[in-house]
Protein backbone atom coordinates (compact mmCIF):
# COMPACT_ATOMS: atom_id res chain seq x y z
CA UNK A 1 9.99 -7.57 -4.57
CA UNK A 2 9.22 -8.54 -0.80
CA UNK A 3 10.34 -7.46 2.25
CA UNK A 4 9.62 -9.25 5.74
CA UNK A 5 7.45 -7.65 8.33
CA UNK A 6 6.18 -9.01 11.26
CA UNK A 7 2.74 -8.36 13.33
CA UNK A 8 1.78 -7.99 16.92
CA UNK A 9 -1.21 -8.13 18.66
CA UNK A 10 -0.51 -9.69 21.99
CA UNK A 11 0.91 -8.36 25.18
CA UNK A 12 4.10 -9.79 25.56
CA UNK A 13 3.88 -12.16 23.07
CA UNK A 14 4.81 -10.80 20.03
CA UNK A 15 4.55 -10.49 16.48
CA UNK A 16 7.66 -7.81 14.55
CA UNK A 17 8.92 -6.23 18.24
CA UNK A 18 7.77 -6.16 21.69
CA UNK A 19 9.64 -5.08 24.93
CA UNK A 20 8.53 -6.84 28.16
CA UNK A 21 9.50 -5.09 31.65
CA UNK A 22 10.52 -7.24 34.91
CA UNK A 23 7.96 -6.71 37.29
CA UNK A 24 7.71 -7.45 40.76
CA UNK A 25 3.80 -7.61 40.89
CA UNK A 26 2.09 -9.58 39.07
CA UNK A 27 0.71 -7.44 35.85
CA UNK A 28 -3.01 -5.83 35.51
CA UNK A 29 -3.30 -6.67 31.80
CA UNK A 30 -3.05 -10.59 30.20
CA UNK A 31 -2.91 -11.81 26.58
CA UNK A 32 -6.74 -11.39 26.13
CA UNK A 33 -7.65 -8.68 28.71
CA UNK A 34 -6.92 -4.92 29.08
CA UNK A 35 -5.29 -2.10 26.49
CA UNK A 36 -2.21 -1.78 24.64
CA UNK A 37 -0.40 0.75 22.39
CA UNK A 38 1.22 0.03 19.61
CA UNK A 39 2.77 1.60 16.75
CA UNK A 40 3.13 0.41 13.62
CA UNK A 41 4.40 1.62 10.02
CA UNK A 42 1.81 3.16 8.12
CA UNK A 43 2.55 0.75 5.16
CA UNK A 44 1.30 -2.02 7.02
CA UNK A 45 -2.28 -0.53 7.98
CA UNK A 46 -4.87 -2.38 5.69
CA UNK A 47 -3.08 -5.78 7.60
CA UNK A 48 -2.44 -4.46 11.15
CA UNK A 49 -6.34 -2.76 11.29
CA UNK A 50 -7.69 -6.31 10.23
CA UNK A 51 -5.61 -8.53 12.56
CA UNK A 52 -6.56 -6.07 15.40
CA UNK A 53 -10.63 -6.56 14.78
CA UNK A 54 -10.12 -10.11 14.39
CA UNK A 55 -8.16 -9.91 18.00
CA UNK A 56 -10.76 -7.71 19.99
CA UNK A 57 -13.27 -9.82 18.83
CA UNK A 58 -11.78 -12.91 20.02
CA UNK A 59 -11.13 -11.51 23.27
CA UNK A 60 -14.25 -8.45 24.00
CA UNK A 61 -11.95 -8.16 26.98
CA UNK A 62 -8.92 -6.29 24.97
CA UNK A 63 -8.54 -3.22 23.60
CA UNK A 64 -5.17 -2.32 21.12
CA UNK A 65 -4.89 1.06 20.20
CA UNK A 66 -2.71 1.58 17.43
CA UNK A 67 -0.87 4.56 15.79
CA UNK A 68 0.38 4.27 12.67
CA UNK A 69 3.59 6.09 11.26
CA UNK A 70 6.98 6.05 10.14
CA UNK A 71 8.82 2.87 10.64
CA UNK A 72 11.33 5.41 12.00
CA UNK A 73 8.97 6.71 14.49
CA UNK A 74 7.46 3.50 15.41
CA UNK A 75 10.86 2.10 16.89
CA UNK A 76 11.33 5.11 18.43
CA UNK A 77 8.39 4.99 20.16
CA UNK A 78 9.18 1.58 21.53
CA UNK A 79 12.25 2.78 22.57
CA UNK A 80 10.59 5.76 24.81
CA UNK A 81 8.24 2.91 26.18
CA UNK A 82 5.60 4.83 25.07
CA UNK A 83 4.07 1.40 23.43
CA UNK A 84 4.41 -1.85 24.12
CA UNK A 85 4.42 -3.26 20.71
CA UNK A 86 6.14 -2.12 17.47
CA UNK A 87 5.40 -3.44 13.70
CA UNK A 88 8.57 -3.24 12.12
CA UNK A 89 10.89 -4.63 8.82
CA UNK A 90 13.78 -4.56 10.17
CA UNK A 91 15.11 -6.26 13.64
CA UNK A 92 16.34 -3.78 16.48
CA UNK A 93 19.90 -3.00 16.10
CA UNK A 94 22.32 -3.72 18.99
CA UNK A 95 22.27 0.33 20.20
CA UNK A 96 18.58 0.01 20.22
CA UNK A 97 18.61 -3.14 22.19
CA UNK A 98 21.04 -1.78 24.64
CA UNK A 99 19.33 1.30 25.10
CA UNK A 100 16.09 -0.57 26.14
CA UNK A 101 18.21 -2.75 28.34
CA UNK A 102 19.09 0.32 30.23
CA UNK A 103 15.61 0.74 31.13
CA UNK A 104 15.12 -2.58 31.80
CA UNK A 105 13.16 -3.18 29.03
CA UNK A 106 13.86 -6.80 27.26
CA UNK A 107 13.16 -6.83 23.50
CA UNK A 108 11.61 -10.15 21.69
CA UNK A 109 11.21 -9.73 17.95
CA UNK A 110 9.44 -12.32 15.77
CA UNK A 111 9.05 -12.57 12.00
CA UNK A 112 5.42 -13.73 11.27
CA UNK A 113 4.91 -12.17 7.84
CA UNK A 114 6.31 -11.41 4.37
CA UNK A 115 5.37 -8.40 2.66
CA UNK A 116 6.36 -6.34 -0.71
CA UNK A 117 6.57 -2.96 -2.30
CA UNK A 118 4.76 -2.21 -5.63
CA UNK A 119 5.63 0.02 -8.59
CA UNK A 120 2.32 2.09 -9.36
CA UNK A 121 2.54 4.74 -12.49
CA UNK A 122 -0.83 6.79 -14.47
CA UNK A 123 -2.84 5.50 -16.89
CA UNK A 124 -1.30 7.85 -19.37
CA UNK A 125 1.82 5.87 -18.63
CA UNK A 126 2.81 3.05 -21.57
CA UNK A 127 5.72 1.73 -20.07
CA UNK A 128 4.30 -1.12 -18.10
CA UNK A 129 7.32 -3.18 -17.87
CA UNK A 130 10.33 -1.75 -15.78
CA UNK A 131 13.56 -3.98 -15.13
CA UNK A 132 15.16 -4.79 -11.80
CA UNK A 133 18.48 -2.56 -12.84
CA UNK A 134 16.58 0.10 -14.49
CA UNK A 135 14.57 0.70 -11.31
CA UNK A 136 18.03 0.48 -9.11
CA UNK A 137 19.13 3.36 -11.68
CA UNK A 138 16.20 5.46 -11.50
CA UNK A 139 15.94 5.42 -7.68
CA UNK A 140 19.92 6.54 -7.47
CA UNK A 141 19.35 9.36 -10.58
CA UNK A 142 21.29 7.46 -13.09
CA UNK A 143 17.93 7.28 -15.03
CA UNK A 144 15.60 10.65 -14.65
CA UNK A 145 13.54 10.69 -17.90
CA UNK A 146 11.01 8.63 -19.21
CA UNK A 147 12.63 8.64 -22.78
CA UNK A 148 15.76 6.98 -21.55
CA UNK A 149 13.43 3.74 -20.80
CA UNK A 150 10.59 4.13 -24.09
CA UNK A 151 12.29 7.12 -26.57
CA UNK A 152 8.57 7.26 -28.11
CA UNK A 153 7.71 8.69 -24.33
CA UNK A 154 6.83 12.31 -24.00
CA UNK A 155 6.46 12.00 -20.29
CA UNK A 156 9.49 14.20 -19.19
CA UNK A 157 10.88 13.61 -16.11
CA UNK A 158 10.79 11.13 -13.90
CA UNK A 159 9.38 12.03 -10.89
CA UNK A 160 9.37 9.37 -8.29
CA UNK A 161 7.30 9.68 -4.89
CA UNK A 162 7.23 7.07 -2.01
CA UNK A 163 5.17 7.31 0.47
CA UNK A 164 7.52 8.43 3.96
CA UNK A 165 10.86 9.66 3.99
CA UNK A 166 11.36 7.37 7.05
CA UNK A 167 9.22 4.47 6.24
CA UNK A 168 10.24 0.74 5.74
CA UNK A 169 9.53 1.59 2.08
CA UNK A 170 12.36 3.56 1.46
CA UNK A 171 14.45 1.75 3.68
CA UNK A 172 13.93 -1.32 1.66
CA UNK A 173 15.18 0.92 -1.58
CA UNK A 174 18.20 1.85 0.02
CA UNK A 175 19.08 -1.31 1.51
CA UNK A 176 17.97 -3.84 -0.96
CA UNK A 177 17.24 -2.11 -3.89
CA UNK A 178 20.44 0.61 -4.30
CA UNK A 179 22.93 -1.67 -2.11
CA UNK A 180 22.78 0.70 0.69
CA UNK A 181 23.32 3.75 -1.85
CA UNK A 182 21.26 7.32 -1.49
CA UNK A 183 18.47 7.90 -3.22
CA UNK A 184 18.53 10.49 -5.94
CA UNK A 185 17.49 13.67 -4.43
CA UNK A 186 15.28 14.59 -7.12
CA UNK A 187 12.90 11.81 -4.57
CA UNK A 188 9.72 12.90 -2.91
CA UNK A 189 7.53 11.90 -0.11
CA UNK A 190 3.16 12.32 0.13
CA UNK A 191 3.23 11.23 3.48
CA UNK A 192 1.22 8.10 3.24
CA UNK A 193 0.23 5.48 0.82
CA UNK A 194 -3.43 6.56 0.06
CA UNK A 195 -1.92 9.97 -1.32
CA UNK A 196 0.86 8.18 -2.54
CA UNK A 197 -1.96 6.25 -5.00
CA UNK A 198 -4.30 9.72 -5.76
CA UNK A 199 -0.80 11.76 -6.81
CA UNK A 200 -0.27 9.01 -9.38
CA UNK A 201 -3.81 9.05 -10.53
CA UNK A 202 -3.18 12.83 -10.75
CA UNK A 203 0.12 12.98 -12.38
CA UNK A 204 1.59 11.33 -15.64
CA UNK A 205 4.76 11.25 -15.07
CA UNK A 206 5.17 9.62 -11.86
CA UNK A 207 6.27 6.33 -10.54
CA UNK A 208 5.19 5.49 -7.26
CA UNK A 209 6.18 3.30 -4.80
CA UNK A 210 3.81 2.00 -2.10
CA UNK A 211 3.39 -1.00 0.41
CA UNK A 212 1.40 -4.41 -1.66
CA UNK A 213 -0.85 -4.55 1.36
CA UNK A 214 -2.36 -1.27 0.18
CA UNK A 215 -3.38 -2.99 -3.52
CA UNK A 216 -7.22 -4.84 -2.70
CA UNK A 217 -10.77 -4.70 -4.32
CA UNK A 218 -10.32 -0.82 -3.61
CA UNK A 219 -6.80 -0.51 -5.14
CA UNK A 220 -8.04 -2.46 -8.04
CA UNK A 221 -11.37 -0.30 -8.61
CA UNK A 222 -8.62 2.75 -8.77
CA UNK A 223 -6.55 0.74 -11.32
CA UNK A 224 -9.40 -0.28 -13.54
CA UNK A 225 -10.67 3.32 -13.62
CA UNK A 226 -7.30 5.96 -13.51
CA UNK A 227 -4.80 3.33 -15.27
CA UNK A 228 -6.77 1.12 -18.01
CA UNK A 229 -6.71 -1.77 -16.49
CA UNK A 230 -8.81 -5.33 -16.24
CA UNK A 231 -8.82 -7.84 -13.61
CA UNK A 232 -7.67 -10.82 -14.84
CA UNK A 233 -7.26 -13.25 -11.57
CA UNK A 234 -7.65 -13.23 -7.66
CA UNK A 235 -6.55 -15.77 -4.73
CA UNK A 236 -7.44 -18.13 -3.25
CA UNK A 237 -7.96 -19.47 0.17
CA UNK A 238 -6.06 -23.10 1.02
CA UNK A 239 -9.48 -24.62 1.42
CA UNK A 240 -10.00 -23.10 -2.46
CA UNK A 241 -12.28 -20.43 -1.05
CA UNK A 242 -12.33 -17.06 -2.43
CA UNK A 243 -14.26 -14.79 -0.35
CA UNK A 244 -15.90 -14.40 2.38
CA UNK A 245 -19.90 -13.72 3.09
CA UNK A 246 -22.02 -11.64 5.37
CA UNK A 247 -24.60 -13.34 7.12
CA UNK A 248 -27.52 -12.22 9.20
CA UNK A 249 -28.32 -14.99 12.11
CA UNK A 250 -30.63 -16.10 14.69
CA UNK A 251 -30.90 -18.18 17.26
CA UNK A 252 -31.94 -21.63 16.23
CA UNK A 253 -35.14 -21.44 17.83
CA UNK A 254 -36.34 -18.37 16.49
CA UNK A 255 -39.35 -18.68 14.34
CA UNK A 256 -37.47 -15.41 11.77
CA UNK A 257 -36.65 -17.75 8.12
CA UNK A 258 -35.58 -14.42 5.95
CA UNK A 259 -35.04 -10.69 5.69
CA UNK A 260 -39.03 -10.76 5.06
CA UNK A 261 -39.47 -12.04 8.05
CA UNK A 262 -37.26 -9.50 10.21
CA UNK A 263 -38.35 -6.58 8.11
CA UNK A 264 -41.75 -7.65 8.86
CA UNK A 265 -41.49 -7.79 12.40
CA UNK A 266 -38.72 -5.46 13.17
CA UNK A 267 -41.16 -3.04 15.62
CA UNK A 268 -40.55 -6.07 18.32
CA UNK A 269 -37.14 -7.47 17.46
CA UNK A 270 -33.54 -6.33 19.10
CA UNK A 271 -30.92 -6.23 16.34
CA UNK A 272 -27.33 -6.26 16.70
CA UNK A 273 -25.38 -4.38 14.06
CA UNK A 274 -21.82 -4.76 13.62
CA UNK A 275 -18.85 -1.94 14.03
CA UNK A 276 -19.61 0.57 11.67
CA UNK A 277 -16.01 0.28 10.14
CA UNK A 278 -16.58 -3.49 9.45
CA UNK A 279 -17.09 -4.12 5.93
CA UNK A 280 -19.15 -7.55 6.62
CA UNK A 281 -20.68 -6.42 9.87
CA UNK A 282 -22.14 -2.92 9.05
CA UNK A 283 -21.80 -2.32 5.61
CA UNK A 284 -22.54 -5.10 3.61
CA UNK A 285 -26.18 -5.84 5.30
CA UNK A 286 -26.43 -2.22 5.42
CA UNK A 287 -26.56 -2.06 1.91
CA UNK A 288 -28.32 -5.15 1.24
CA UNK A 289 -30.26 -5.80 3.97
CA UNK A 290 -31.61 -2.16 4.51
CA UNK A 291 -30.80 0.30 1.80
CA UNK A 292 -32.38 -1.73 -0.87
CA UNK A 293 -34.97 -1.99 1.02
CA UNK A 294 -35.80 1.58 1.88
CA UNK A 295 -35.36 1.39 5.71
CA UNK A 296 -32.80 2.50 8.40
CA UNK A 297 -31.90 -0.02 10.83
CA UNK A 298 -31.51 2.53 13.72
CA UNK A 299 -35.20 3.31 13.61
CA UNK A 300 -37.20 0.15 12.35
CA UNK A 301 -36.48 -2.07 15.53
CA UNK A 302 -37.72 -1.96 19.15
CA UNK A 303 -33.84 -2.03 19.99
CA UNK A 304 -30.61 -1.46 17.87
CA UNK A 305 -27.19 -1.88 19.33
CA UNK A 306 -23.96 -2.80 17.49
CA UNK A 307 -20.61 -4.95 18.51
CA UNK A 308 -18.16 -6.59 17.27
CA UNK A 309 -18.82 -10.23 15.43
CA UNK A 310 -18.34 -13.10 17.45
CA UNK A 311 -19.93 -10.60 20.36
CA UNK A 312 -22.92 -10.91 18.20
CA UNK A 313 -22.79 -14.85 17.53
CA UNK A 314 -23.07 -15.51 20.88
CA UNK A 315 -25.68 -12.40 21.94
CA UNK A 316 -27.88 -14.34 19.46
CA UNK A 317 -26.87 -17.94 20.71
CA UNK A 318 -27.36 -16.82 24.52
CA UNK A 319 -30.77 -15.33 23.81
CA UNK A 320 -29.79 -11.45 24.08
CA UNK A 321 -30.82 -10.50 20.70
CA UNK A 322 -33.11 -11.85 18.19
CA UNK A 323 -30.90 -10.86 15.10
CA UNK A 324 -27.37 -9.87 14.48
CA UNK A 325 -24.91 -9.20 11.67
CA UNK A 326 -22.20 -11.97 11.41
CA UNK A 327 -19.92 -13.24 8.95
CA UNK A 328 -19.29 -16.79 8.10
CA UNK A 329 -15.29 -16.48 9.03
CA UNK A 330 -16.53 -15.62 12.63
CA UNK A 331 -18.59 -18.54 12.52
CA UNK A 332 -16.09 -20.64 11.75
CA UNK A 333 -13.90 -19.74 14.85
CA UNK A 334 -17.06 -19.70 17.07
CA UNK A 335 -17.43 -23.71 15.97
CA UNK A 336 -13.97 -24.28 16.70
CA UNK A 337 -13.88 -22.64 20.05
CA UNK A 338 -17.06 -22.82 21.54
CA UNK A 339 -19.42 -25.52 19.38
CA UNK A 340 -21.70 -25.52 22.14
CA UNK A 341 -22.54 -21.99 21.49
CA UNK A 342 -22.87 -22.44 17.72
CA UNK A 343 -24.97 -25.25 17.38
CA UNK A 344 -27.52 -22.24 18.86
CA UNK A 345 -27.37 -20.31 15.55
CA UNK A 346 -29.16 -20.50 12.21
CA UNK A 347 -27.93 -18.33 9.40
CA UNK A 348 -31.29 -16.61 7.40
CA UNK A 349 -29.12 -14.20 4.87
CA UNK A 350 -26.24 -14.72 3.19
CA UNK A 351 -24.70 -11.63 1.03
CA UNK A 352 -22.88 -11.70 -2.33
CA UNK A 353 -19.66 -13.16 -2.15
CA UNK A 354 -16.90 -10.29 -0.57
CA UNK A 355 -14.38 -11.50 -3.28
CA UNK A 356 -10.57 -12.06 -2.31
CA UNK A 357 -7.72 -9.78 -3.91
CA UNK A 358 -7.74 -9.72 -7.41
CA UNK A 359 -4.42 -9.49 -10.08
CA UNK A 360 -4.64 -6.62 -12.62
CA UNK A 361 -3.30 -6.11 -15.29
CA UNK A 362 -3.05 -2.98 -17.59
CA UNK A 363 -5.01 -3.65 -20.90
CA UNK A 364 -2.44 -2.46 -23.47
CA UNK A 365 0.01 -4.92 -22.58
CA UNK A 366 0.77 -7.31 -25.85
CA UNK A 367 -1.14 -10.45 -26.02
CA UNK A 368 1.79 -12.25 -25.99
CA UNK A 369 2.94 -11.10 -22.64
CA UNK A 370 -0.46 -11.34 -21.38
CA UNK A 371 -0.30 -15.28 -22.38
CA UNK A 372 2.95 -15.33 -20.27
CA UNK A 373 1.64 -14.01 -17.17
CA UNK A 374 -1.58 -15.82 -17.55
CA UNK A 375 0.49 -19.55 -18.02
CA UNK A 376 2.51 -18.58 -14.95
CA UNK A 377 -0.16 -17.24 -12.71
CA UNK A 378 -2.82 -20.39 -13.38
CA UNK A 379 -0.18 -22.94 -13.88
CA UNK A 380 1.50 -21.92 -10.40
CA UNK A 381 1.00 -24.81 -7.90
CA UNK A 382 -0.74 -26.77 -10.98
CA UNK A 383 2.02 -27.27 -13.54
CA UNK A 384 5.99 -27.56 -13.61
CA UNK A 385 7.37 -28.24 -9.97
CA UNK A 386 3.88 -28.08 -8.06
CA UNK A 387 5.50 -29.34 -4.31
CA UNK A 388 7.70 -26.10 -4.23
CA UNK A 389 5.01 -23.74 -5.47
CA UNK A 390 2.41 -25.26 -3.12
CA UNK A 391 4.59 -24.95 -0.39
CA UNK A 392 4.91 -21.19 -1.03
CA UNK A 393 1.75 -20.44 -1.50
CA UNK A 394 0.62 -22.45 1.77
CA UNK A 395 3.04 -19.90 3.53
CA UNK A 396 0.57 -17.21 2.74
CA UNK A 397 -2.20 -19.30 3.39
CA UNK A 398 -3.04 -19.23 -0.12
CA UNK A 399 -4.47 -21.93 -2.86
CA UNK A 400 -3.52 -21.75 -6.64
CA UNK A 401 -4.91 -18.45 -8.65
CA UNK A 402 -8.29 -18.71 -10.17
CA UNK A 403 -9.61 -16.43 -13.50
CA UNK A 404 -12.04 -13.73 -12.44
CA UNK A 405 -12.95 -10.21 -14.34
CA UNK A 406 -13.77 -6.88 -13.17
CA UNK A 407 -17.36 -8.15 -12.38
CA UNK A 408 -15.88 -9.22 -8.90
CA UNK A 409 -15.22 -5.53 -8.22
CA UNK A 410 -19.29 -4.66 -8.43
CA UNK A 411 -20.01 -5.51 -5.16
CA UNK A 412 -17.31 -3.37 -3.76
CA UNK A 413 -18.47 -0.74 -6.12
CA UNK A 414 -22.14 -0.59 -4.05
CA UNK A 415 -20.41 -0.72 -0.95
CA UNK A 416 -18.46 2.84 -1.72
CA UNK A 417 -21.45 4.24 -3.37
CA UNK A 418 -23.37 3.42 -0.50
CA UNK A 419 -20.86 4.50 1.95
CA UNK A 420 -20.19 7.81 0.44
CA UNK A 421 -24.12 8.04 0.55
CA UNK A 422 -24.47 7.28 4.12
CA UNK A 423 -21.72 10.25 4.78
CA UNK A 424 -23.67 12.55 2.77
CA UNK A 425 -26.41 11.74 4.54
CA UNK A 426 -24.84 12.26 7.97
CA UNK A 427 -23.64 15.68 6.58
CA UNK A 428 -25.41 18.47 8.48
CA UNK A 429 -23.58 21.17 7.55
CA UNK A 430 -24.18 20.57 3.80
CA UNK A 431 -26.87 22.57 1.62
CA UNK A 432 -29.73 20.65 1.18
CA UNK A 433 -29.98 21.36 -2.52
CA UNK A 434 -26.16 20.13 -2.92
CA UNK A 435 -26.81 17.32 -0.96
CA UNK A 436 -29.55 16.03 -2.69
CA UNK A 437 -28.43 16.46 -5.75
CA UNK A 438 -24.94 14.45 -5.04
CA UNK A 439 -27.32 11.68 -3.22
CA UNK A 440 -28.88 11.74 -6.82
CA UNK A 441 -25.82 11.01 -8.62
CA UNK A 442 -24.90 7.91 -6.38
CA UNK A 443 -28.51 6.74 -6.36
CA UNK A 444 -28.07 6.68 -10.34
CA UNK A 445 -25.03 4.66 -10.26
CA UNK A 446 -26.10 2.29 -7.67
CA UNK A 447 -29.20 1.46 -10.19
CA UNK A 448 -26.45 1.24 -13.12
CA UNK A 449 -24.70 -1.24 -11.27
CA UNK A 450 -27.67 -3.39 -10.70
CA UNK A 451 -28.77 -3.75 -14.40
């Protein structure tokens, strides 16, 4: 079930809604300098937070500060020109649009994405296959216990919870789902998707409803532990790539050939770490890099700062620092728009592969519908009418599926346990005793997850 949505990052220039003001001066902020607000629906945050790091580091010159809530509450905050830029599902309606007229504010909207809802229930949950018209009748209360789908179920009631009463979530039901019909009242809200995903884990006999961008590595790791499931496939890039890698990189003339070597001289070096919210940048080689190897970055070198990624391609390229976190995506751009400046760096660590989004599915399904999904999901683009299915899956800048297993989730497994660790660490309020033995615990299943 999709829904469109649209993104926007730019000033001006936009990507769902923006509203651009006639000015008689020429404006302080471009396209790839100064700070924006935006708002955005909360659905859309796993997309939105990655399109804005990508954007600031691009242009070191920009900031975009984003607040993420209701789709509601996100127009209306467009509307109040208290952003510039709205993420939204829906276009402006004409009231809207004439109300921003009257403050001479000039709407452009732009579709540059498709997105979908997903149906999310408990582990305890056997009914893994729910019908178009059966959903339509539970959302409107035609259908409120589990027994009227499965009469083996002892679940009870139905209890169905979306994420926002005003979101583009529940829109989308009523719209496109119920044919503009209420919802049944019996409906409940968490107030975003994260707690949309832990009430489920929590509660049997719920069915939740929650934005696809929200279902990753991390989703998955949820589904294979609360809801008996296995990862079966993931995507694919166009160029057949599926994942990305952090690197570690010098300049070209630098006589440093490995993690040996930096660890080894790291008393003279200045080192460049990367955002500590960026997976690649802080904490893959963070993990990797330092934590297996018993030392913190912050006091091992004669200098430690941290930016973004292609701010720390080109510190190393221009000589600024001696060795930087980097990723081989940010590379890539840096080659395309300035070659010059990345002919200057050599790569000396490459991480595991950060796998792309896996497909899971819930173990107790019958073989036989198992073979079904597994035909259509690795024949898709291969078999049957290939043209059409390539062409859809080049809209979202994908190649055919490939098999995988949960063994592409380990990776992401270290990374929680080691970011969890590094909180508990940070934790100065904590009794020592507690935290040490908690820091125990994850130690333990790190080493599990290395055998």
């Amino acid at each position: 079930m999709s829904r469109n949505a649209a993104i926007v990052l730019m000033l001006c220039a936009a990507v769902v809604v923006s509203s651009c003001r006639n000015r008689s001066k020429q404006p302080t902020d471009t396209v790839s300098s100064g700070v924006i607000k935006i708002s955005a629906d909360e659905s859309f945050r796993p997309l939105i937070q990655q399109e804005i790091d990508v954007f600031e580091g691009l242009y070191p010159a920009a900031g975009i500060i984003p607040e993420y809530t209701s789709e509601v509450e996100a127009i209306n905050l467009l509307i109040k020109d208290s952003v510039r830029l709205a993420v939204s599902t829906r276009k402006l309606t004409q009231p809207e649009i004439n109300t921003l007229n009257e403050k001479k504010l000039f709407p452009k909207e732009i579709k540059i994405a498709t997105d979908g809802i997903a149906l999310i229930t408990n582990k305890q949950n056997t009914d893994s296959m729910l019908s178009l018209p059966n959903l339509t009748k539970i959302l409107t209360g035609k259908i409120t216990k589990w027994k009227e789908l499965d009469p083996q179920s002892k679940l009870g009631d139905i209890q169905v919870v979306f994420d926002n009463a005003n979101s583009s979530t529940v829109r989308y039901a009523i719209d496109s789902l119920c044919g503009g019909a209420p919802l049944y009242e019996g409906l409940s809200a968490q107030g975003n998707n994260p707690q949309v995903i832990d009430y489920v884990a929590k509660t049997p006999n719920v069915l939740g409803v929650i934005g696809v961008s929200w279902i990753g590595n991390k989703g998955a790791i949820q589904m294979v532990d609360r809801s008996d499931g296995s990862v079966f496939a993931q995507t694919t890039a166009a160029d057949g790539t599926d994942g990305y890698y952090s690197l570690l990189v010098v300049n070209k003339e630098s006589p440093l050939k490995s993690v040996d070597d930096v660890l080894k001289n790291a008393a003279e070096l200045r080192f460049s770490n990367g955002d500590p919210n960026s997976t690649s940048g802080f904490l893959v080689p963070g993990y990797y890099v330092f934590a297996k190897n018993n030392v913190d970055p912050k006091k091992i070198f004669k200098n430690v700062v941290a930016a973004n990624h292609e701010s720390n391609a080109l510190a190393v390229a221009n000589r600024q620092v001696d060795v930087a976190t980097c990723n081989n995506e940010a590379i890539g751009r840096l080659e395309i728009a300035h070659p010059e400046k990345a002919a200057q760096i050599r790569e000396i660590w490459r991480s595991p592969l950060i796998p792309s989004d896996p497909l899971v599915w819930r173990n107790s399904l019958p073989e036989s519908t198992k073979k079904k999904i597994a035909d259509f999901i690795f024949g898709y683009g291969v078999k049957g009418d290939v043209a059409h299915a390539k062409a859809i899956l080049e809209k979202l800048q994908w190649g055919p599926f490939k098999p995988s297993t949960n063994a592409q989730l380990v990776p992401l497994r270290q990374l929680e346990l080691f970011r969890e660790k590094s909180r508990l660490e940070a934790n100065a309020e904590m009794p020592a005793a507690e935290k040490a033995e908690r820091i125990k615990k994850i130690d333990e299943a790190l080493d599990k997850l290395s055998l």
